[in-house]
N, C-alpha and C. Protein backbone atom coordinates (compact mmCIF):
# COMPACT_ATOMS: atom_id res chain seq x y z
N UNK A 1 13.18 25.37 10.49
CA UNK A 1 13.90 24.45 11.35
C UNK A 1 15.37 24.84 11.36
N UNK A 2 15.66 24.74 12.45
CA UNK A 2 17.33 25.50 12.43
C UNK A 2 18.07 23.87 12.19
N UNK A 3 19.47 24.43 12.01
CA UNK A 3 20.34 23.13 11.19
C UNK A 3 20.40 22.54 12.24
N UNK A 4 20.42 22.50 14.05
CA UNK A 4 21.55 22.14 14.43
C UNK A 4 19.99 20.93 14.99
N UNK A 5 18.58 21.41 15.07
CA UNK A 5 17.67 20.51 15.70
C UNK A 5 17.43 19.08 14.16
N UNK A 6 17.69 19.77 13.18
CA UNK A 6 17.77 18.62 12.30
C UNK A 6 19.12 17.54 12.24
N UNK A 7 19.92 18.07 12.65
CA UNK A 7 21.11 17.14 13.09
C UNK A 7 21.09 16.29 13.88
N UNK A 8 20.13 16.88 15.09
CA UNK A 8 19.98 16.13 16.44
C UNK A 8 19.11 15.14 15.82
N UNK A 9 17.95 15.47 15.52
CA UNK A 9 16.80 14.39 14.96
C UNK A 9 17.81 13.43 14.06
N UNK A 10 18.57 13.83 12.89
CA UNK A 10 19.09 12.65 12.00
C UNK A 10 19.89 11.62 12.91
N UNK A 11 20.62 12.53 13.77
CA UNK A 11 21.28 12.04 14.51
C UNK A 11 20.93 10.76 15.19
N UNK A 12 19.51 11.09 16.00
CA UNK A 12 18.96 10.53 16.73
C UNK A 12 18.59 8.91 15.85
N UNK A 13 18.17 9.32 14.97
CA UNK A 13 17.35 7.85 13.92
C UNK A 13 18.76 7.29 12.99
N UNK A 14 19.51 7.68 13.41
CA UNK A 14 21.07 7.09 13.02
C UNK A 14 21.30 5.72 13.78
N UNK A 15 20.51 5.85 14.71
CA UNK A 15 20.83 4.47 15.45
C UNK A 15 19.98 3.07 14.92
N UNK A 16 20.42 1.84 14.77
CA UNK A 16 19.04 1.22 14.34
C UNK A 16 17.96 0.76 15.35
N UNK A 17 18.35 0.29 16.49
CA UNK A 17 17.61 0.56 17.46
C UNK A 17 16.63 2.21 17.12
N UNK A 18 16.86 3.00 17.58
CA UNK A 18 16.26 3.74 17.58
C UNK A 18 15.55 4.01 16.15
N UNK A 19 15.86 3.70 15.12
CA UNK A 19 15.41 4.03 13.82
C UNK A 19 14.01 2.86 14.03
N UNK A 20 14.15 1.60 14.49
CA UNK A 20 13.01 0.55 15.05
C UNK A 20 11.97 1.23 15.55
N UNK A 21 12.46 1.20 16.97
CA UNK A 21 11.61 2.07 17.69
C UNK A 21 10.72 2.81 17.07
N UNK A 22 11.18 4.31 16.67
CA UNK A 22 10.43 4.90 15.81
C UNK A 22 9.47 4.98 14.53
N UNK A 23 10.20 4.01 14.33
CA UNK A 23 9.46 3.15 12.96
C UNK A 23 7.78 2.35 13.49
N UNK A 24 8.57 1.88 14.81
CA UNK A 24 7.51 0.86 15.31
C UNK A 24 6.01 2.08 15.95
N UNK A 25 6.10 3.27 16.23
CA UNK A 25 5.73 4.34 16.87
C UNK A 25 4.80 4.90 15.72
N UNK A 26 5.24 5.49 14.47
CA UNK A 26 4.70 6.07 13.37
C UNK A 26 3.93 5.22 12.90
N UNK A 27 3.78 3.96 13.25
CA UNK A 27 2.56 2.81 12.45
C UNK A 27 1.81 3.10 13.51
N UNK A 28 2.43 2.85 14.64
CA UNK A 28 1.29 2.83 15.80
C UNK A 28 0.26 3.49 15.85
N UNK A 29 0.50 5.09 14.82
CA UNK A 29 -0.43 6.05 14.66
C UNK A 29 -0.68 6.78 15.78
N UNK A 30 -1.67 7.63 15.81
CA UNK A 30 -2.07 8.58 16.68
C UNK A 30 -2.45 7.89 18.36
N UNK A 31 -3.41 7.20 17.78
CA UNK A 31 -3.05 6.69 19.69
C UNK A 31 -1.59 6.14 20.07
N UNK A 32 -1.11 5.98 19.69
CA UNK A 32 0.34 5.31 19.89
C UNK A 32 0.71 4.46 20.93
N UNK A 33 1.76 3.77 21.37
CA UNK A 33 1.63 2.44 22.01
C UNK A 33 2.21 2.38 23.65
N UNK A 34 1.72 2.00 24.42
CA UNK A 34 2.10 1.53 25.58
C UNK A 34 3.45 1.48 25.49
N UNK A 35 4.12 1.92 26.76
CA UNK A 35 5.84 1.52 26.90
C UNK A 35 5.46 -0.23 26.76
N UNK A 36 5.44 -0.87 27.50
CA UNK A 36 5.08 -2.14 27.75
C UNK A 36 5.01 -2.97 26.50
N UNK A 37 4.28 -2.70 25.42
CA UNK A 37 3.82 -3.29 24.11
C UNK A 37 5.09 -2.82 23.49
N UNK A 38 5.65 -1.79 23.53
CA UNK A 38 7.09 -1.47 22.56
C UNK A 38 8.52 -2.51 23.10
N UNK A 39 7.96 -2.92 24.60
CA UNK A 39 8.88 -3.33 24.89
C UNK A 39 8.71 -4.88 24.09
N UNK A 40 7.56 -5.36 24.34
CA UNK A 40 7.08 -6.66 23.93
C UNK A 40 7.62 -6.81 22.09
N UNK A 41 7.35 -5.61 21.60
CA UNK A 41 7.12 -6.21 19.97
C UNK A 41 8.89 -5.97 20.09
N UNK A 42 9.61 -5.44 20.13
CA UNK A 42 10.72 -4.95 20.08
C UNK A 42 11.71 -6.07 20.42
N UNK A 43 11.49 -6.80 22.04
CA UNK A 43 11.98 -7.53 22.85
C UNK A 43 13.34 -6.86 23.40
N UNK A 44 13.05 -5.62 23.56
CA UNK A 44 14.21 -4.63 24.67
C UNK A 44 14.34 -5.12 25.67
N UNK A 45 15.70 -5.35 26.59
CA UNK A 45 15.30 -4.84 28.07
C UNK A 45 14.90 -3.49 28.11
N UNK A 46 14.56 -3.28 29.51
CA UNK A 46 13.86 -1.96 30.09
C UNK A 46 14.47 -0.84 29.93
N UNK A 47 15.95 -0.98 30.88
CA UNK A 47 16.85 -0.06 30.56
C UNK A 47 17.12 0.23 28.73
N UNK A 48 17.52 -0.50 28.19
CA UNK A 48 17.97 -0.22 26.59
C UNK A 48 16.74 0.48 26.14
N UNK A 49 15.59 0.11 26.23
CA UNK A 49 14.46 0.80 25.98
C UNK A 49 13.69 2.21 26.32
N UNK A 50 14.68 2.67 27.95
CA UNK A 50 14.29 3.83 28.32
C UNK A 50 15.39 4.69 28.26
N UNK A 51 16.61 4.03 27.40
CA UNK A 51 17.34 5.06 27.17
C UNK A 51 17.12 5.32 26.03
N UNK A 52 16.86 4.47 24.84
CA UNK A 52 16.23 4.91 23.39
C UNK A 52 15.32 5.73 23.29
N UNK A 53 14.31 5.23 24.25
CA UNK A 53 12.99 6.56 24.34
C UNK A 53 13.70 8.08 24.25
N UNK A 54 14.36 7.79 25.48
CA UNK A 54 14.54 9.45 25.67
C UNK A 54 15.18 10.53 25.02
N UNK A 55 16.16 9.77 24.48
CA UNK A 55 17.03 10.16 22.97
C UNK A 55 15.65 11.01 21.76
N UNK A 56 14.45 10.04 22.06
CA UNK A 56 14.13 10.46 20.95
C UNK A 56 13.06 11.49 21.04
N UNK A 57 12.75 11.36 22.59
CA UNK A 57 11.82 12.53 23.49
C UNK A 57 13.03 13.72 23.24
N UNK A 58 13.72 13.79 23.98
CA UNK A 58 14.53 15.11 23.69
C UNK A 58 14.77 15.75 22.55
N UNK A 59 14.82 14.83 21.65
CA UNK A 59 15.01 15.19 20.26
C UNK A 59 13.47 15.93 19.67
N UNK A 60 12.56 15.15 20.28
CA UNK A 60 11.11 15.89 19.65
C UNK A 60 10.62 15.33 19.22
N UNK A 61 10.94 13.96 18.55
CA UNK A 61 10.51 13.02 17.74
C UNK A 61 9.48 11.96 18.59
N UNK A 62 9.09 12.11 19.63
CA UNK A 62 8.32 11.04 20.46
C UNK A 62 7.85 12.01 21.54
N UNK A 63 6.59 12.02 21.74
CA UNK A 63 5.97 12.58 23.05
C UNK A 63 5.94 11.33 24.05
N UNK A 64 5.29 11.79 25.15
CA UNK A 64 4.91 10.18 25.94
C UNK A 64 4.00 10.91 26.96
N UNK A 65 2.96 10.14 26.95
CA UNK A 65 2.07 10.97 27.88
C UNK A 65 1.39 9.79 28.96
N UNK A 66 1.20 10.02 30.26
CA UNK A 66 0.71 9.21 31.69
C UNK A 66 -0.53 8.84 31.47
N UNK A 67 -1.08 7.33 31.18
CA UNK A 67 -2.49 7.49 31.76
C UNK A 67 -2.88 6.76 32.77
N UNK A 68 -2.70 7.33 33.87
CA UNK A 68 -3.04 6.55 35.07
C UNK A 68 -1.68 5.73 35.18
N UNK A 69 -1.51 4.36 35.26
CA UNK A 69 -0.14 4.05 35.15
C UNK A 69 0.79 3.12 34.24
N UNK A 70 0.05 3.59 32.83
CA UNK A 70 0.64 3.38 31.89
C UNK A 70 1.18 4.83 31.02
N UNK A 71 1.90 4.35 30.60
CA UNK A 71 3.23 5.30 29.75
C UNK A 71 2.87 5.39 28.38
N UNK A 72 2.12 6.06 27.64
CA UNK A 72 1.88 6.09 26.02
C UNK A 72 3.14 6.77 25.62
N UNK A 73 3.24 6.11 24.31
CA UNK A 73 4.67 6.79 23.56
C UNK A 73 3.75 7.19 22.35
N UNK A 74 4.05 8.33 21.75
CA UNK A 74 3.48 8.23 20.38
C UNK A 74 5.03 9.14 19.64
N UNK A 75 4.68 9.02 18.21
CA UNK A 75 5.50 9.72 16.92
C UNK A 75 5.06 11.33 17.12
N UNK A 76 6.03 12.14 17.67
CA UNK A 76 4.92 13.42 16.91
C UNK A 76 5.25 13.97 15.90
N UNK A 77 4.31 13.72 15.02
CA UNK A 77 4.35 13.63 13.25
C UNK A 77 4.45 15.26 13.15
N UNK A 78 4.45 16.07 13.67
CA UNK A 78 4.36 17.62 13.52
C UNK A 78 5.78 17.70 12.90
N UNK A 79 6.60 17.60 14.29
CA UNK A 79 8.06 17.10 14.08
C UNK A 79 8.81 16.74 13.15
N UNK A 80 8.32 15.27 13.01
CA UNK A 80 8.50 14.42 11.64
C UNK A 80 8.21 15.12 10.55
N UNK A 81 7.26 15.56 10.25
CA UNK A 81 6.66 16.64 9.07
C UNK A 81 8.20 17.92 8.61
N UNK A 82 8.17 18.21 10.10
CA UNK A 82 9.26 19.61 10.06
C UNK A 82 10.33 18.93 9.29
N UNK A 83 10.96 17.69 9.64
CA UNK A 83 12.13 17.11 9.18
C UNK A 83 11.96 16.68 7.87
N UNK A 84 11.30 16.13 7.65
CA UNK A 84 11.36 15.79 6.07
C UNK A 84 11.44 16.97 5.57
N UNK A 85 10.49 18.15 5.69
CA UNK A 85 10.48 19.34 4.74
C UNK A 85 11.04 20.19 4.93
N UNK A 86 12.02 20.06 5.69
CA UNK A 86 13.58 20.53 5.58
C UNK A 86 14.52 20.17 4.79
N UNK A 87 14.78 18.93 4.91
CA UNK A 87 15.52 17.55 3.84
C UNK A 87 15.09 18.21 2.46
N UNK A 88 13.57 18.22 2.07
CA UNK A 88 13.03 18.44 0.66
C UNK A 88 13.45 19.98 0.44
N UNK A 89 13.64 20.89 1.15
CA UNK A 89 13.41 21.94 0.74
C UNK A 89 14.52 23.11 0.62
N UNK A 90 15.36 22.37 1.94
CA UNK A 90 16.78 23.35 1.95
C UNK A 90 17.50 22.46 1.81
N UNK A 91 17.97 21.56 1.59
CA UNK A 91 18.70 20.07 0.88
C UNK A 91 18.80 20.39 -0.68
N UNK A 92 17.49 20.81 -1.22
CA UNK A 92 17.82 20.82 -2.63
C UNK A 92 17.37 22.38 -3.26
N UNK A 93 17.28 23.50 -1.93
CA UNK A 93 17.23 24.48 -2.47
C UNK A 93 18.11 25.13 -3.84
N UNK A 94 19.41 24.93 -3.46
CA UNK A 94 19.83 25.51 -4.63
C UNK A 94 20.77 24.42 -5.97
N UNK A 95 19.85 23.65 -5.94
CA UNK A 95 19.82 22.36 -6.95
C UNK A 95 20.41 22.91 -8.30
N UNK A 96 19.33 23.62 -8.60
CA UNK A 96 18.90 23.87 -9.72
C UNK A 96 18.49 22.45 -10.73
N UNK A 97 18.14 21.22 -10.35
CA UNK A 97 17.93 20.28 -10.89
C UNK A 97 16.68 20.10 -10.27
N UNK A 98 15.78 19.13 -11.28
CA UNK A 98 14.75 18.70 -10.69
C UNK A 98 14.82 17.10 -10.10
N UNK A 99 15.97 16.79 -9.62
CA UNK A 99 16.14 15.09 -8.98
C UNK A 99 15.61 15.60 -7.49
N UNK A 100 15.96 16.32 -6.70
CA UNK A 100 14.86 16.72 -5.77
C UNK A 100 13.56 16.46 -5.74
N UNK A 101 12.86 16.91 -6.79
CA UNK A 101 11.97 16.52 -7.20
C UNK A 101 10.51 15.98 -7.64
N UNK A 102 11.98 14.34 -7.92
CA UNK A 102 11.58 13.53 -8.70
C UNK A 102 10.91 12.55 -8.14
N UNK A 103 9.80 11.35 -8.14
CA UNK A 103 8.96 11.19 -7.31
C UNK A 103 9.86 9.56 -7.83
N UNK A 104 9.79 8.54 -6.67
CA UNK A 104 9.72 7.34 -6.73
C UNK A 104 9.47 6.78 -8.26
N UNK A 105 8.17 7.16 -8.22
CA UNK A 105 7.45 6.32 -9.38
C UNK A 105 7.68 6.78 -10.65
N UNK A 106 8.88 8.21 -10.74
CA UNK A 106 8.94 8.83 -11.57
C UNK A 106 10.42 8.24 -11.94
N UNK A 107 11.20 7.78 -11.25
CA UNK A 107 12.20 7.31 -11.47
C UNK A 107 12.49 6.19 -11.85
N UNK A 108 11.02 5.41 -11.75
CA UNK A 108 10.78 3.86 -11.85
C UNK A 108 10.29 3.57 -13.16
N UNK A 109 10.07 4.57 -13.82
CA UNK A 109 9.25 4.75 -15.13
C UNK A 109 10.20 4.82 -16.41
C-alpha cells in the first residue's frame, strides 16, 4: 500500500460522520445495506449522506453497486484488510519492541 492511499483512507474515517457510516457498513457485512436504510439508521439528509458516501467510494473503502433501483453500499473489507496491515506492519516495522505486537488481552493481563 503506498503512503499517500493510506492517508487518504485515514483521512477519510477522520471524520465522525464518516467514521459512522462506515462503521454502520462493516456490520452490515457482505450483503451490505441499501442507500435508503443508511439513510434511515443514521438519520442523514440525502445530500450530507451522498457526499459522505463518496468520500469513502473514492477512497476505496465502500463499493456501491445498482440493483434495479436501489443503491447497495457495502465495506470493501479487501481494502480495509490492506489498511490495517499496513498500520501493523510498516507502523511498527522498525520498532524493535514487541508493543506492536501486543494483543488487547495481553495488555489486560
Amino acid at each position: 500500500m503506498k503512503l499517500e492511499t493510506a492517508a487518504s483512507q485515514l483521512e477519510a474515517l477522520g471524520n465522525a460522520t464518516r467514521l459512522e457510516l462506515y462503521r454502520t457498513l462493516v456490520r452490515a457485512g457482505d450483503p451490505g445495506m441499501p442507500v435508503g436504510r443508511v439513510q434511515e439508521r443514521l438519520q442523514l439528509p440525502a445530500s450530507t449522506l451522498s457526499h459522505h458516501l463518496r468520500r469513502l467510494v473514492e477512497t476505496g473503502l465502500v463499493t456501491q453497486q445498482r440493483q434495479g433501483t436501489t443503491l447497495i453500499c457495502r465495506a470493501n473489507y479487501p481494502s480495509m484488510n490492506t489498511l490495517i496491515g499496513y498500520l501493523s506492519d510498516e507502523c511498527c516495522a522498525d520498532t524493535g519492541t514487541a508493543s506492536c505486537t501486543t494483543s488487547p488481552e495481553e495488555v489486560a493481563a
